[in-house]
Protein backbone atom coordinates (compact mmCIF):
# COMPACT_ATOMS: atom_id res chain seq x y z
CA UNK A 1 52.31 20.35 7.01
CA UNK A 2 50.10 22.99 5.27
CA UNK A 3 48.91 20.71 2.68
CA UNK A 4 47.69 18.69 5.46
CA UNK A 5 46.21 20.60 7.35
CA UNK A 6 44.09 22.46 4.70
CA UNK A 7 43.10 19.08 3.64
CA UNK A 8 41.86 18.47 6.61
CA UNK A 9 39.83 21.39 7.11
CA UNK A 10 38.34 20.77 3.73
CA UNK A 11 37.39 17.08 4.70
CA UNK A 12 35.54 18.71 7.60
CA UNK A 13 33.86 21.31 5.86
CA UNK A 14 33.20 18.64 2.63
CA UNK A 15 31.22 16.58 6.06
CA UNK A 16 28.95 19.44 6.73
CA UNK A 17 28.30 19.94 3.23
CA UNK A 18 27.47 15.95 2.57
CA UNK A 19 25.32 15.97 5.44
CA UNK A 20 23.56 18.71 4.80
CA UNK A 21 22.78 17.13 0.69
CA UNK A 22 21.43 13.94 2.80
CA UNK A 23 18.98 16.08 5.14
CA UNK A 24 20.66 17.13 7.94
CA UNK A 25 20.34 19.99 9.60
CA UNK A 26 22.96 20.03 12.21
CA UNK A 27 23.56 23.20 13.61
CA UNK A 28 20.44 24.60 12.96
CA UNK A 29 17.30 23.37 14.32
CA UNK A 30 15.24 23.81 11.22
CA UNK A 31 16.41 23.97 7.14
CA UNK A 32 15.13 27.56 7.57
CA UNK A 33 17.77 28.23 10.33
CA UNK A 34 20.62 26.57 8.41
CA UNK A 35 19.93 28.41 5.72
CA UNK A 36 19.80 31.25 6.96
CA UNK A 37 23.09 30.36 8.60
CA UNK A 38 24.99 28.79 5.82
CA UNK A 39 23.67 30.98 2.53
CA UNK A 40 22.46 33.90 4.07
CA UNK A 41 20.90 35.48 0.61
CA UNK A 42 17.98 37.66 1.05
CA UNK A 43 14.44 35.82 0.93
CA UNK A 44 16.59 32.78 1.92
CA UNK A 45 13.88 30.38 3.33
CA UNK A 46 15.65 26.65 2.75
CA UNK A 47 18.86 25.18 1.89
CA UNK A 48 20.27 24.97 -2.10
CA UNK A 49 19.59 21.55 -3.39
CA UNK A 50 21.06 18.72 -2.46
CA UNK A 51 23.20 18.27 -5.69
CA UNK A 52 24.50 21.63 -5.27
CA UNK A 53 25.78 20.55 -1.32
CA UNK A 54 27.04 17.21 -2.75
CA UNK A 55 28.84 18.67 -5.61
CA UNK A 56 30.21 21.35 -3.27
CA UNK A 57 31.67 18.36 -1.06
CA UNK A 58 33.02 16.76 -3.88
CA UNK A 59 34.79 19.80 -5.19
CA UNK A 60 36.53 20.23 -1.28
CA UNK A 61 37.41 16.76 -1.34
CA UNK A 62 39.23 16.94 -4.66
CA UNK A 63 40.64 20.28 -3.49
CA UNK A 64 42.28 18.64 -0.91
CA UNK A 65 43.61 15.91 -2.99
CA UNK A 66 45.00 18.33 -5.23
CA UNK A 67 46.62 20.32 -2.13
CA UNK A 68 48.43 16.44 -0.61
CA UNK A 69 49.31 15.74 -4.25
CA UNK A 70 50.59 19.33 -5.16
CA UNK A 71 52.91 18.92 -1.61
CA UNK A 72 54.68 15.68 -2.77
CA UNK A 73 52.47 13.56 0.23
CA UNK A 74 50.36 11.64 -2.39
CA UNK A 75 50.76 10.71 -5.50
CA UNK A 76 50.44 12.83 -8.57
CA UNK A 77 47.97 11.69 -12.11
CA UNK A 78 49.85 14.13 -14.01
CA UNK A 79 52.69 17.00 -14.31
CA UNK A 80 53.66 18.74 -11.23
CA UNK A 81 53.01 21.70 -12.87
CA UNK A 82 49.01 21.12 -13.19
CA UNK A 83 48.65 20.48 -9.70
CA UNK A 84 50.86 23.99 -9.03
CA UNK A 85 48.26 25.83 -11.21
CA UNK A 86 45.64 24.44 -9.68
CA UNK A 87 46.48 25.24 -6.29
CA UNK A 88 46.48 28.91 -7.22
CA UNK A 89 43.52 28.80 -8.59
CA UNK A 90 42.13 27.45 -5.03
CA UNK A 91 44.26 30.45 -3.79
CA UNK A 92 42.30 32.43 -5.78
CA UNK A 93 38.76 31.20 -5.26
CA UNK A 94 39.44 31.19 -1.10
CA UNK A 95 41.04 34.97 -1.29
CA UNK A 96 37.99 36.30 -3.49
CA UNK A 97 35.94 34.47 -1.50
CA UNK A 98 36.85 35.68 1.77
CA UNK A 99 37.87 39.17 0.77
CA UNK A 100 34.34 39.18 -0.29
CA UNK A 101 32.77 39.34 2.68
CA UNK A 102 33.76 42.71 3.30
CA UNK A 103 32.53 44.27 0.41
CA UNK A 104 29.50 45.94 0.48
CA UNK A 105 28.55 44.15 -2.47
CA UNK A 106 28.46 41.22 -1.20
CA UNK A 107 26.92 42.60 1.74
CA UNK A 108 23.77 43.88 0.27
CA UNK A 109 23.74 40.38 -1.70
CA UNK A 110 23.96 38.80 2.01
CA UNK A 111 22.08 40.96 4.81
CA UNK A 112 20.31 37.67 6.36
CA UNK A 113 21.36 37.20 10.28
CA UNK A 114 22.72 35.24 11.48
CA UNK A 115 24.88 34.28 8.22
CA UNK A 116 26.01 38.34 7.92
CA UNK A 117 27.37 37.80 11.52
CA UNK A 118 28.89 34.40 10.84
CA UNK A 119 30.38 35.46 7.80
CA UNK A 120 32.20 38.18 9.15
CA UNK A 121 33.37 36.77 12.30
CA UNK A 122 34.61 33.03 11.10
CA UNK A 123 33.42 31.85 6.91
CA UNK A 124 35.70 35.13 5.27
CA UNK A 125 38.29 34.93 7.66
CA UNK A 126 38.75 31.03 7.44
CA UNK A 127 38.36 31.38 3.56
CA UNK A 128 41.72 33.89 3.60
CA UNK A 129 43.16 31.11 5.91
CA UNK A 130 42.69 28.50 3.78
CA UNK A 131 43.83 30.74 1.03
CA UNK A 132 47.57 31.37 2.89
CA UNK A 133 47.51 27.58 3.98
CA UNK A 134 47.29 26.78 0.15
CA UNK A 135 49.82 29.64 -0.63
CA UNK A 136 52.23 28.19 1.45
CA UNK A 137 51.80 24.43 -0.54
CA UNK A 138 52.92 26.10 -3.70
CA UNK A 139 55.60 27.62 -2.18
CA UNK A 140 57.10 25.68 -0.27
């Protein structure tokens, strides 16, 4: 049930980040306003490029392929064991990530509103979700 359900909230957030490769600006009204929503880096004034969103997409996607596979609920190109390391590296990347956002490091790195607000209030703490959904694949 984890497996599935992280996959699914990477599809969703793999959509945004497709969308937002082809143009879109959706929440935002303006790329200035998404970006300042989504990246949030000081003198932020438009989105990453679009390869960067795409690739980003891509790499959810495959994370939750990796995530079904690792649970047994597709099948596997490869030894059980690569998929089990590979989910802890996601584990990894989604803990860092969201433990991140209460660092004052990554604070100063990320003062723009609204993405300081965001972050704190939904991005870190789904990150850390995502991060015990995944732990829970590998155990389980």
């Amino acid at each position: 049930m984890s497996a599935l359900l992280v996959s699914l909230v990477l599809a969703v957030i793999a959509a945004l980040h497709l969308a937002w490769a082809f143009g879109q600006t959706w929440p935002a009204k303006s790329e200035l306003d998404l970006a300042q929503r989504v990246a949030g880096f000081k003198d932020v004034d438009r989105m990453p490029p679009p390869a960067a969103s795409a690739a980003v997409a891509a790499l959810l996607l495959l994370g939750g392929f990796i995530a079904l596979a690792a649970a047994g609920q597709l099948p596997s190109f490869g030894p059980d064991w690569l998929y089990t390391c590979a989910v802890w590296v996601m584990v990894a990347v989604f803990a860092l990530r969201g433990l991140a956002t209460y660092t004052s490091f990554w604070r100063k790195r990320t003062p723009v509103e609204p993405f300081a607000t965001l972050d704190q209030r939904y991005y870190g703490p789904l990150c850390l979700l995502i991060s015990g959904l995944l732990v829970s694949v590998t155990i389980s």
